[in-house]
C-alpha atoms as a PDB file:
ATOM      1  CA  UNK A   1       0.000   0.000   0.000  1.00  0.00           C
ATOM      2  CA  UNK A   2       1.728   3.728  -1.177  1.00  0.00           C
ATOM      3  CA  UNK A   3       0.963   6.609   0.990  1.00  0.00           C
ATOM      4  CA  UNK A   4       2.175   8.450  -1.710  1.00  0.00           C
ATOM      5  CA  UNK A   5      -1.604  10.068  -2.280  1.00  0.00           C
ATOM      6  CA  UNK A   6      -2.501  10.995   1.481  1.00  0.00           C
ATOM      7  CA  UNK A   7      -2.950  15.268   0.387  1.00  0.00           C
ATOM      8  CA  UNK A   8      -5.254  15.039   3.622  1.00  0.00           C
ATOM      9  CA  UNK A   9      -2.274  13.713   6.071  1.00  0.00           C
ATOM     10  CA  UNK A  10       0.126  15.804   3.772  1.00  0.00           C
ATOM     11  CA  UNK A  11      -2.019  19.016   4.997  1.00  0.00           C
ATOM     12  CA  UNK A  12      -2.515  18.105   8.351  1.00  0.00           C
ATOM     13  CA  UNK A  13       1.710  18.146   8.923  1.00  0.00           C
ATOM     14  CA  UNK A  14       1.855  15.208   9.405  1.00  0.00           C
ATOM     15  CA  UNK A  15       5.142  13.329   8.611  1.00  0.00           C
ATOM     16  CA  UNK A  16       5.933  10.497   7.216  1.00  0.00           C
ATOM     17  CA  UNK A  17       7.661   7.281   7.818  1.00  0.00           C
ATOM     18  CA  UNK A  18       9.110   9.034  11.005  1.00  0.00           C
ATOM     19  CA  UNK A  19       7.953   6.823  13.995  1.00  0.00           C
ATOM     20  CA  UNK A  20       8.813   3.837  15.766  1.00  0.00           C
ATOM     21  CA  UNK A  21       5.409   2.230  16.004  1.00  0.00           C
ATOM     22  CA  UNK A  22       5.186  -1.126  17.408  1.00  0.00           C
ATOM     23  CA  UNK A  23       1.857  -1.415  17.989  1.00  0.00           C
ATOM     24  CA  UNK A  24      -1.242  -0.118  15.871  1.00  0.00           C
ATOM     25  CA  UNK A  25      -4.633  -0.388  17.627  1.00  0.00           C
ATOM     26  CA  UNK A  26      -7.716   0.506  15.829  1.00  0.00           C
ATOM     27  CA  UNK A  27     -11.788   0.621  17.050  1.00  0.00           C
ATOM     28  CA  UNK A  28     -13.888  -1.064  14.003  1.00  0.00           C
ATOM     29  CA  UNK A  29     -17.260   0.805  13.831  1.00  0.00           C
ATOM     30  CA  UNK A  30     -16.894   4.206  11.968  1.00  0.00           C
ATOM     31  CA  UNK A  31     -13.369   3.701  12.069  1.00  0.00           C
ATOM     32  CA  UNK A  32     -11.428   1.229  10.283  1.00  0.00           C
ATOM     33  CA  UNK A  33     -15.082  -0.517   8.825  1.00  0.00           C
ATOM     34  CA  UNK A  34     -16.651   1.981   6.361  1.00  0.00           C
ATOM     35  CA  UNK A  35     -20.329   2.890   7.449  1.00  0.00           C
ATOM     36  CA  UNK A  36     -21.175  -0.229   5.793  1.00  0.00           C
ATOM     37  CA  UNK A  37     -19.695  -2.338   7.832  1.00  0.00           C
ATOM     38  CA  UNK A  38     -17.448  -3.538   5.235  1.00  0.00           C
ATOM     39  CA  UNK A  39     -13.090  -4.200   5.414  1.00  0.00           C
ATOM     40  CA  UNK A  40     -11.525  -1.700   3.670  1.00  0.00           C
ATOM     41  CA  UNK A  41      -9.428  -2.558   0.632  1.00  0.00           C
ATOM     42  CA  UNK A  42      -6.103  -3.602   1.576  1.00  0.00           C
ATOM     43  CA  UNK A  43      -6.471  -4.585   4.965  1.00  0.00           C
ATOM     44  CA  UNK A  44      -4.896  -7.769   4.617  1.00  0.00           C
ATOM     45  CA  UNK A  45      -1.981  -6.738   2.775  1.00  0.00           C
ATOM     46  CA  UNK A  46      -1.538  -3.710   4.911  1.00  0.00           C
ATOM     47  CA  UNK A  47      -1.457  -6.484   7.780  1.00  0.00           C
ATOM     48  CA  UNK A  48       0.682  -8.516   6.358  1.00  0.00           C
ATOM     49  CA  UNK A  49       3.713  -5.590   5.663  1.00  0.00           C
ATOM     50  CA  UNK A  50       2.817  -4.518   9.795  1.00  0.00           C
ATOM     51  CA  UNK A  51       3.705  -8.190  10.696  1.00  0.00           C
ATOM     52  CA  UNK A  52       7.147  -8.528   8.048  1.00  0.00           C
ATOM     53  CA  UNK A  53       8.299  -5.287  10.469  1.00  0.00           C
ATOM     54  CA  UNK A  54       7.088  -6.644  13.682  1.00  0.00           C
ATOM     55  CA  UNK A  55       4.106  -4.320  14.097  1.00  0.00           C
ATOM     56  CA  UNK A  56       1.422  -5.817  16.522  1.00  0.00           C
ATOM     57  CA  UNK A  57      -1.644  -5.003  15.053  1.00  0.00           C
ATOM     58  CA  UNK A  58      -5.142  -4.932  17.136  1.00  0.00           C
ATOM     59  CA  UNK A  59      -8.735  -4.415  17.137  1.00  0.00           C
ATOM     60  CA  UNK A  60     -10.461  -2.961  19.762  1.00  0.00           C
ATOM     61  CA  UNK A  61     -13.773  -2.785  19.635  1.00  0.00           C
ATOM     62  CA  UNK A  62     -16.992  -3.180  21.705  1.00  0.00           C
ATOM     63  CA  UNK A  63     -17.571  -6.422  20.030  1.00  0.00           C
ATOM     64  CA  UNK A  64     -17.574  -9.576  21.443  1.00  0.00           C
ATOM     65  CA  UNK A  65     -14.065 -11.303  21.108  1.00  0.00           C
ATOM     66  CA  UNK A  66     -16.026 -14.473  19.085  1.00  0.00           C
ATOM     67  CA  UNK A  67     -17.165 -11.900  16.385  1.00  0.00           C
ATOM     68  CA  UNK A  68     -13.727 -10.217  16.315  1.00  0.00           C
ATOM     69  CA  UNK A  69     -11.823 -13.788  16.033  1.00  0.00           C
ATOM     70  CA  UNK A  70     -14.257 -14.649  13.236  1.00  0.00           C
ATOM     71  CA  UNK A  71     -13.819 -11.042  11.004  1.00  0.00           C
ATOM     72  CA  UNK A  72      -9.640 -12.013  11.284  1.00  0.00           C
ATOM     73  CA  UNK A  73      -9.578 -15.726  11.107  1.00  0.00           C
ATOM     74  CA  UNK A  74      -7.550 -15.867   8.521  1.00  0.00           C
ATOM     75  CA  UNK A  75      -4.605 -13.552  10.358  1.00  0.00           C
ATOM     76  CA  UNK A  76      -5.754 -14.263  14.130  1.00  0.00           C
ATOM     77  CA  UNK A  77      -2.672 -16.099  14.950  1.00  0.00           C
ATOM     78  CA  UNK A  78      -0.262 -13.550  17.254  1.00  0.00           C
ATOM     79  CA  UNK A  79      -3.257 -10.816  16.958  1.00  0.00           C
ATOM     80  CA  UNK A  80      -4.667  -9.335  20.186  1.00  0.00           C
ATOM     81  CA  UNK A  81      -7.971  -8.647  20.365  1.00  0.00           C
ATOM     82  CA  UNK A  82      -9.439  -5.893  22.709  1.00  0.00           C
ATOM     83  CA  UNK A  83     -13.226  -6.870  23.132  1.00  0.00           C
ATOM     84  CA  UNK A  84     -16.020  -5.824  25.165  1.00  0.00           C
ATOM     85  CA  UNK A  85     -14.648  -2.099  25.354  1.00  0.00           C
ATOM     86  CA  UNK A  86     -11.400  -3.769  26.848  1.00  0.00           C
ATOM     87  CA  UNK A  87     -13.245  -5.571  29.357  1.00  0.00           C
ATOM     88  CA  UNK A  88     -12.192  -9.272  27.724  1.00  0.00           C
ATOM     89  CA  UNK A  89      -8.386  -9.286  25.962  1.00  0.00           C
ATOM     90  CA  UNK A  90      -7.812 -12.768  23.931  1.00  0.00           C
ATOM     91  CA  UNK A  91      -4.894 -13.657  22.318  1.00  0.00           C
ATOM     92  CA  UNK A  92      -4.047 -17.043  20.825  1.00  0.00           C
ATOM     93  CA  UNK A  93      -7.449 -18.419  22.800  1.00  0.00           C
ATOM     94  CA  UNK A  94      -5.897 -17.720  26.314  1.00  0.00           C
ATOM     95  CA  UNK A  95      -7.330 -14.685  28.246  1.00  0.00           C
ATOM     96  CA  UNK A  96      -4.521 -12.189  28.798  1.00  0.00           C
ATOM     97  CA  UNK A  97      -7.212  -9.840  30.910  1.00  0.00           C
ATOM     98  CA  UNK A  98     -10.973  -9.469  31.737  1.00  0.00           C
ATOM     99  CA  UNK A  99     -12.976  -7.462  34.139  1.00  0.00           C
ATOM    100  CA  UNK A 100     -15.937  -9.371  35.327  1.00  0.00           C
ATOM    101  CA  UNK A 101     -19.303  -7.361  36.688  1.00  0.00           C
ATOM    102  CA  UNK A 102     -19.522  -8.142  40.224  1.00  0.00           C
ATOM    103  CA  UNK A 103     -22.785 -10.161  41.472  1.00  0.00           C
ATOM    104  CA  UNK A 104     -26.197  -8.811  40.504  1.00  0.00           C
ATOM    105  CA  UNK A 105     -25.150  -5.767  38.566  1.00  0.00           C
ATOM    106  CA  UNK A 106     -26.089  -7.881  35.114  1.00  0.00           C
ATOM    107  CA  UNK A 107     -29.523  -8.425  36.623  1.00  0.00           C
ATOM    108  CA  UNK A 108     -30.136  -5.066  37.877  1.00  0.00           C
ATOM    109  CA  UNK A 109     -29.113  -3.555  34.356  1.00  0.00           C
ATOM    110  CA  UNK A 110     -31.589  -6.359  33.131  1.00  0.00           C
ATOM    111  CA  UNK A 111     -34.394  -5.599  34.940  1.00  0.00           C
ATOM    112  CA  UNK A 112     -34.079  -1.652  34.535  1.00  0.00           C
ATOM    113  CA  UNK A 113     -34.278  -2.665  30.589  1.00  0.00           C
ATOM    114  CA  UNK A 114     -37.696  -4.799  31.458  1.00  0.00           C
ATOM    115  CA  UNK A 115     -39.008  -1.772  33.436  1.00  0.00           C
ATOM    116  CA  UNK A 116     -38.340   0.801  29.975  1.00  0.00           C
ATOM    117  CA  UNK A 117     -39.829  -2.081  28.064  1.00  0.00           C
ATOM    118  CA  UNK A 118     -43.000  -1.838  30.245  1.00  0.00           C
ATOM    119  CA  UNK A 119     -43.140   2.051  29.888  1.00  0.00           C
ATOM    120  CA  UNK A 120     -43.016   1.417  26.072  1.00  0.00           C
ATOM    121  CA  UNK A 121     -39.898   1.857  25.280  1.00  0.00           C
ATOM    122  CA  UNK A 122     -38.016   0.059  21.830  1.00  0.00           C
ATOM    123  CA  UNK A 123     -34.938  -1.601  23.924  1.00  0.00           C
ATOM    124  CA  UNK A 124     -33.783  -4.823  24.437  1.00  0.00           C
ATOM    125  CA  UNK A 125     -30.358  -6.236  26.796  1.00  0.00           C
ATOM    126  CA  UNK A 126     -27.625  -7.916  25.606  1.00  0.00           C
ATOM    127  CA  UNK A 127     -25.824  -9.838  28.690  1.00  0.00           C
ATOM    128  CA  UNK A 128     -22.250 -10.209  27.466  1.00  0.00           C
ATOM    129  CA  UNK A 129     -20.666 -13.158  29.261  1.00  0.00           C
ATOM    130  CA  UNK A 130     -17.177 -15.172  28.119  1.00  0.00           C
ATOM    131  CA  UNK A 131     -18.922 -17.401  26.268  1.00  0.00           C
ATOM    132  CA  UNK A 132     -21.697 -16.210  24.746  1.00  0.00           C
ATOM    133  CA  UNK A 133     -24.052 -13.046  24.689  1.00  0.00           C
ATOM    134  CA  UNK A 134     -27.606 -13.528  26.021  1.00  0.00           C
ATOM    135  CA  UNK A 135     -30.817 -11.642  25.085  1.00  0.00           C
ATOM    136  CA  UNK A 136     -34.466 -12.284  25.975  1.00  0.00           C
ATOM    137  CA  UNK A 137     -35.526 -10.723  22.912  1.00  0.00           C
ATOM    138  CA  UNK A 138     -36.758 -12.627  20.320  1.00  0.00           C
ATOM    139  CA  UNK A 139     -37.914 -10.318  17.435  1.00  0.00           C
ATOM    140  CA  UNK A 140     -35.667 -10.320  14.109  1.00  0.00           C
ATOM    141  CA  UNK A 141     -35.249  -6.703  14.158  1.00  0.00           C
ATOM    142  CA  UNK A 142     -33.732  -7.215  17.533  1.00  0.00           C
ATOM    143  CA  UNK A 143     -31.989  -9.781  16.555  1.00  0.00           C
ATOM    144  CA  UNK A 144     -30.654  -8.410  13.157  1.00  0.00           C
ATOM    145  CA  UNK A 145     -28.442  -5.716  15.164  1.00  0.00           C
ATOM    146  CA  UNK A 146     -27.219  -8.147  17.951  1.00  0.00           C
ATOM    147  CA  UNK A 147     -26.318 -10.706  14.910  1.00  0.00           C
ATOM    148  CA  UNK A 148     -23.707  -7.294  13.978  1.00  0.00           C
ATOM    149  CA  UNK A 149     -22.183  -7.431  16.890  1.00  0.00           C
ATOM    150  CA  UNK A 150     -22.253 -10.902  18.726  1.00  0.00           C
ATOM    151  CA  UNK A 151     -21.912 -13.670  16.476  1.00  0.00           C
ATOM    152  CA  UNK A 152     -22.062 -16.187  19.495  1.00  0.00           C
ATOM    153  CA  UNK A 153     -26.026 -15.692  21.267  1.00  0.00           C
ATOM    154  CA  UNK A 154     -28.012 -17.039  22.551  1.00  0.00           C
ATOM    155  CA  UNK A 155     -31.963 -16.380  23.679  1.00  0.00           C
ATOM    156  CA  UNK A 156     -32.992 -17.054  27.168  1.00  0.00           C
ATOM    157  CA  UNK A 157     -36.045 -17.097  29.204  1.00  0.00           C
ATOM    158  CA  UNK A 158     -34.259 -15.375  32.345  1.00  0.00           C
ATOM    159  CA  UNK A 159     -30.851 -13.367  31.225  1.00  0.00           C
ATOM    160  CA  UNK A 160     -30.569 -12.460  35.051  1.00  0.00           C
ATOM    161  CA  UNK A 161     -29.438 -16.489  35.944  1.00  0.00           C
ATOM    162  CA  UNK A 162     -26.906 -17.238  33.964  1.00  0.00           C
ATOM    163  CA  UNK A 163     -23.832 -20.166  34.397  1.00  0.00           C
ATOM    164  CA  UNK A 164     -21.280 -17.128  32.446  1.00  0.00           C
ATOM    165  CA  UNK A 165     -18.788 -14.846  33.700  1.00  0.00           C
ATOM    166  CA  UNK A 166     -20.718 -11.272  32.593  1.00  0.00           C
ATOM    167  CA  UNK A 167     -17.931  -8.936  31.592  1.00  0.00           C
ATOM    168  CA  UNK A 168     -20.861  -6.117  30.091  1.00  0.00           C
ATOM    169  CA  UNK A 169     -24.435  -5.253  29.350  1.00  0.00           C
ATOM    170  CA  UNK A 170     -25.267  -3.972  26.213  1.00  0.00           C
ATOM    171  CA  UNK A 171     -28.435  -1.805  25.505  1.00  0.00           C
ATOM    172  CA  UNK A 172     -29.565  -1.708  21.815  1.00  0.00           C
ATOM    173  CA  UNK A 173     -31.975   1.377  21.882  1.00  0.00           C
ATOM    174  CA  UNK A 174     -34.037   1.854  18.025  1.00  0.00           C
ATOM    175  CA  UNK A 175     -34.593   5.651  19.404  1.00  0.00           C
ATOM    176  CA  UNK A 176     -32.084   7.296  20.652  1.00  0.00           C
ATOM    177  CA  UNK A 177     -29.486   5.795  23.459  1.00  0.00           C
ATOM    178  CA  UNK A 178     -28.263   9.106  24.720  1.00  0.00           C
ATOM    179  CA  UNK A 179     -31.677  10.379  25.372  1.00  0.00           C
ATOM    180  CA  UNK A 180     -33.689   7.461  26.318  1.00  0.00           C
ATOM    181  CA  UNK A 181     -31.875   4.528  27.545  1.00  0.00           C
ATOM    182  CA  UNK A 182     -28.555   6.190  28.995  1.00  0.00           C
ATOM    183  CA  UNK A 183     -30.584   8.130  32.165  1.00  0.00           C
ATOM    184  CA  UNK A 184     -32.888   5.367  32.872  1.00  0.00           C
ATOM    185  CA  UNK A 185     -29.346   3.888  34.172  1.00  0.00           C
ATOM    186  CA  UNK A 186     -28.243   6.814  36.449  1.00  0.00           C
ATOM    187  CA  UNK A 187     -28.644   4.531  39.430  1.00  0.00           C
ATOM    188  CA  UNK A 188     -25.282   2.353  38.093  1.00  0.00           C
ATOM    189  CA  UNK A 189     -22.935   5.350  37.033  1.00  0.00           C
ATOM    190  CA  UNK A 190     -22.062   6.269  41.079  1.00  0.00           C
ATOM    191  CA  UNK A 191     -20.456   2.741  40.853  1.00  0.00           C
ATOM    192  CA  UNK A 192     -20.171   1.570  37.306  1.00  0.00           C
ATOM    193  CA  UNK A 193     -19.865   2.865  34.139  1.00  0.00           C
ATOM    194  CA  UNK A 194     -22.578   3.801  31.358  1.00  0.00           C
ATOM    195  CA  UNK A 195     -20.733   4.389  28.079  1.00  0.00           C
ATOM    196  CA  UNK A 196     -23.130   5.615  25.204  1.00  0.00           C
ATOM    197  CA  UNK A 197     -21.559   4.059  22.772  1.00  0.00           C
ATOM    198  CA  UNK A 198     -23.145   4.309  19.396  1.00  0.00           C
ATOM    199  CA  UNK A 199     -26.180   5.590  18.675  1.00  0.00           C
ATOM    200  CA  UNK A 200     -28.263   3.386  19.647  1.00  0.00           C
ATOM    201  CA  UNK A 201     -25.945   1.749  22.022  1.00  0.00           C
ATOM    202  CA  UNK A 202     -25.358   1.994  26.024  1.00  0.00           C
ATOM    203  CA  UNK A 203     -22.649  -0.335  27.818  1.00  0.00           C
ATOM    204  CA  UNK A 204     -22.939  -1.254  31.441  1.00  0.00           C
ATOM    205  CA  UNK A 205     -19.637  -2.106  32.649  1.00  0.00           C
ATOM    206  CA  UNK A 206     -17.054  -1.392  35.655  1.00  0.00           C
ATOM    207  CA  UNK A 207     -15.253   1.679  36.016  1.00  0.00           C
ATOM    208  CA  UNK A 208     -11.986  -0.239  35.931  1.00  0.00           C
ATOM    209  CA  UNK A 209     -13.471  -1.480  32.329  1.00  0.00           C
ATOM    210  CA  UNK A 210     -12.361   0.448  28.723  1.00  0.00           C
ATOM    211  CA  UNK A 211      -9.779   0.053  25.738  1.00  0.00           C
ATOM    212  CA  UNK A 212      -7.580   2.101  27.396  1.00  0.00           C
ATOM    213  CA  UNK A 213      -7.043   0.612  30.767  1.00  0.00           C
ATOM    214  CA  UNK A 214      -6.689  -2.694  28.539  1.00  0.00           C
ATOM    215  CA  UNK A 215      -4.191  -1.300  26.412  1.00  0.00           C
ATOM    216  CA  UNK A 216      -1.987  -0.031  29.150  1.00  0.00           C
ATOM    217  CA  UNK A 217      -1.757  -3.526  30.375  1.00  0.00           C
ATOM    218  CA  UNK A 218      -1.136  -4.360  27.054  1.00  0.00           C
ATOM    219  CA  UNK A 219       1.858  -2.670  26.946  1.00  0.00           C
ATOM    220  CA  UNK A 220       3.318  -3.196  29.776  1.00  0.00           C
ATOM    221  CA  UNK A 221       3.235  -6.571  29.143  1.00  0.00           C
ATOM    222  CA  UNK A 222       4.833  -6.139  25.494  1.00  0.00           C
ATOM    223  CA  UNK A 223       7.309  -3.774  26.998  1.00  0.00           C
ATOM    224  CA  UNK A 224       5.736  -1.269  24.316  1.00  0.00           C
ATOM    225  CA  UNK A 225       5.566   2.944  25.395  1.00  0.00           C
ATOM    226  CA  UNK A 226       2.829   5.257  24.061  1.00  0.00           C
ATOM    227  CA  UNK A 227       5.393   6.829  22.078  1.00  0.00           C
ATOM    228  CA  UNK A 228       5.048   3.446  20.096  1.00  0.00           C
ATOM    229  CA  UNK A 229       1.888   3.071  19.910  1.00  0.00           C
ATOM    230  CA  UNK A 230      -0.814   4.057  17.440  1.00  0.00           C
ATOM    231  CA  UNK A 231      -4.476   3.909  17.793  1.00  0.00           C
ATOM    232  CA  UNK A 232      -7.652   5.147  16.027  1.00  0.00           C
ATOM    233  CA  UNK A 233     -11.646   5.754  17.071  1.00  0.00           C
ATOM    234  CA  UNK A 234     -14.115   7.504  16.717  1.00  0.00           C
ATOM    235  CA  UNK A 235     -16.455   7.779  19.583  1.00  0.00           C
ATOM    236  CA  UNK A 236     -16.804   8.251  23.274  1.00  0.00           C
ATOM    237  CA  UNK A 237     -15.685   4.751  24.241  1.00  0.00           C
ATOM    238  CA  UNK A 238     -12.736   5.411  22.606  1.00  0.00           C
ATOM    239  CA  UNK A 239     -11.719   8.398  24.699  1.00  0.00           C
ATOM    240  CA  UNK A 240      -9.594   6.656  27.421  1.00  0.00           C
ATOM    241  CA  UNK A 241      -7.802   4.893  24.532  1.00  0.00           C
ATOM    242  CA  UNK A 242      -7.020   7.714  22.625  1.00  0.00           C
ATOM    243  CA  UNK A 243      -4.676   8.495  26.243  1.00  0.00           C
ATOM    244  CA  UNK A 244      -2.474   5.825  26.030  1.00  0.00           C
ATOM    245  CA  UNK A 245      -0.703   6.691  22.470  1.00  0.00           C
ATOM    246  CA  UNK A 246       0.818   9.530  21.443  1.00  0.00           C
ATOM    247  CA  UNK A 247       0.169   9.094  17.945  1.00  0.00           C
ATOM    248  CA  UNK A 248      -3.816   9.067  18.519  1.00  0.00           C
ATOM    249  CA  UNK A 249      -6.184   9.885  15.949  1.00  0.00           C
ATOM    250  CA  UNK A 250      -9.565  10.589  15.733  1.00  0.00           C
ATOM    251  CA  UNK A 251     -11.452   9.418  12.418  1.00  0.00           C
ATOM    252  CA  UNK A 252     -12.855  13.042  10.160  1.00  0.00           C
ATOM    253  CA  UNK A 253     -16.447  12.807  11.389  1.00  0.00           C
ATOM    254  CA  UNK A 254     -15.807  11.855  14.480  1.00  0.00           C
ATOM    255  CA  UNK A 255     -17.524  12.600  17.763  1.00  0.00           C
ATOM    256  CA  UNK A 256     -16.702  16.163  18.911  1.00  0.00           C
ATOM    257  CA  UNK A 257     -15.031  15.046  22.156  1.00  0.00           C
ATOM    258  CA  UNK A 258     -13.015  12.684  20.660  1.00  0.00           C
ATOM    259  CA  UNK A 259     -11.511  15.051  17.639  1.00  0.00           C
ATOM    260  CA  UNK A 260     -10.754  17.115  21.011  1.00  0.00           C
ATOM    261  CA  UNK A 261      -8.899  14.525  22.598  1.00  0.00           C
ATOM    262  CA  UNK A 262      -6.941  13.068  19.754  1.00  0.00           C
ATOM    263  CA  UNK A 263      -3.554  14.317  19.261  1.00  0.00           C
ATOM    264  CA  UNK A 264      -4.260  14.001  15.075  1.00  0.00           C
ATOM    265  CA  UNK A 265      -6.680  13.503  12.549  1.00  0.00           C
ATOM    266  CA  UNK A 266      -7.315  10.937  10.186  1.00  0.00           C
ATOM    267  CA  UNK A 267      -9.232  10.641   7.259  1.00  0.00           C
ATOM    268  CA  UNK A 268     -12.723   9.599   7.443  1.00  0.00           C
ATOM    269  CA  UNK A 269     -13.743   5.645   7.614  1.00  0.00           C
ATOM    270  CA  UNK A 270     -15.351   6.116   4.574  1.00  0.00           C
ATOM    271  CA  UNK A 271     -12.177   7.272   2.811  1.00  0.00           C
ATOM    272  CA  UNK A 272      -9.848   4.246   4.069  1.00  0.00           C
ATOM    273  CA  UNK A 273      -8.727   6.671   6.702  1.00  0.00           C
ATOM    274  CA  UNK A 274      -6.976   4.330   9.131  1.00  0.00           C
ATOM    275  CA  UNK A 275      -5.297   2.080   6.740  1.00  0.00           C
ATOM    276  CA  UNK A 276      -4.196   5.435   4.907  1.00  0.00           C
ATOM    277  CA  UNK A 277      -2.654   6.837   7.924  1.00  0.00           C
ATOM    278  CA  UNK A 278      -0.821   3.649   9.118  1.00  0.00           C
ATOM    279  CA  UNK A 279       0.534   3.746   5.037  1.00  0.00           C
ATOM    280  CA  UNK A 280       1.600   7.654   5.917  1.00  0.00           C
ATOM    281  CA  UNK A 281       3.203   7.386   8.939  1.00  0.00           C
ATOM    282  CA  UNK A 282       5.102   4.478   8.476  1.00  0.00           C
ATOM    283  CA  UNK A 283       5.729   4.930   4.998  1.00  0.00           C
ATOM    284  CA  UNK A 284       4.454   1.906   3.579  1.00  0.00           C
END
């Protein structure tokens, strides 16, 4: 892949093929996947030059870790994979790091959904354990966005008794999550955290829980600094990530917060921005 066409990293001052990166993390949604959910076009080439000059190269995404391990099956082995909004980190099929919800708080988020349900609103839980995900829900519209997101699920009479370790609660909202769903949960943020995360999308995990506490431990177990490390998002749960690199970029299009937050800025997903960038900076 040439970075030899990048006039929007030219602009920005950016330079390129000037950093030591050793490790290039990158959220999916609206940032490396175009808005259609689709790989951009030479991913897996890109990947394959990162790995020939010992570049770790991870997604981190609020995904489940089976859906991530099935989108990069074909270049999985040696790949990290930050899932769960760095609540579960897999690589090689052994757990490196995962932040369990203590008991109850799954069933509390639960029931808080059933109460919204009853007052009419369009929201359904997604319990997120190691295994599997687990919805009551059994409506294909439901279904059809938790099938995006958690290839491994299961429906369940009761998703408050379940034989899992819950790591996160996912709320799929078809209004709006910010307005709706996220303040209905006010009673959990004195002791957890409630991440709007898309959307249409709230995540119920612990405060310990996000990409970026993940991806510190990540690097201090790879002996890797932020000064070699790269990452990319594009939205709120991406903020505490964005911390732990100094070469952090925010996607064009991005959530205001996190274009204030990121040191740079990348092209949009829609314009191959992170795949572009990586090409730029390290002057593939």
């Amino acid at each position: 892949m040439s970075s030899a066409a990048s006039p929007f990293l030219a602009a920005s001052g950016l330079p390129a093929g000037s950093a030591d990166i050793r490790l290039v993390v990158t959220d999916m949604d609206g940032t490396l996947l175009d808005d259609a959910k689709r790989i951009p076009p030479g991913l897996w080439e890109t990947l394959a030059e990162l790995r020939r000059r010992g570049v770790l190269f991870s997604p981190a995404s609020g995904r489940q870790f089976a859906t991530l391990a099935r989108e990069f099956a074909e270049v999985a082995e040696g790949m990290v994979f930050i899932a769960e909004n760095g609540a579960y980190v897999v690589r090689d099929g052994v757990e490196l790091s995962s932040d369990p919800l203590g008991p109850g708080v799954a069933a509390g988020v639960v029931q808080a959904v059933r109460r919204l349900v009853a007052e009419g609103v369009d929201v359904g839980a997604v319990v997120c354990g190691k295994r599997s995900a687990y919805v009551e829900r059994s409506d294909e519209p439901f279904l059809a966005e938790v099938r995006k997101y958690y290839v491994e699920h299961r429906i369940v009479e009761d998703a408050t008794a379940l034989d899992d370790d819950v790591i996160k609660v996912a709320l799929f909202d078809f209004g709006s999550a910010a307005h709706t769903t996220a303040p209905a949960l006010q009673s959990f943020t004195p002791t957890h955290q409630v991440v709007v995360s898309g959307e249409h999308w709230v995540d119920v995990m612990n405060r310990t829980a996000n990409k970026g506490s993940a991806l510190r431990r990540l690097q201090h177990e790879l002996g890797i600094t932020p000064a070699q490390t790269m990452v990319f998002g594009d939205y709120l749960n991406d903020l505490e990530m964005l911390d732990a690199a100094d070469w952090s970029f925010a996607m064009a299009g991005a959530h205001p917060d996190v274009i204030a937050r990121a040191r740079h800025l990348a092209p949009s997903n829609n314009d191959n921005g992170v795949l572009r960038t990586v090409a730029h900076v390290l002057n593939l």
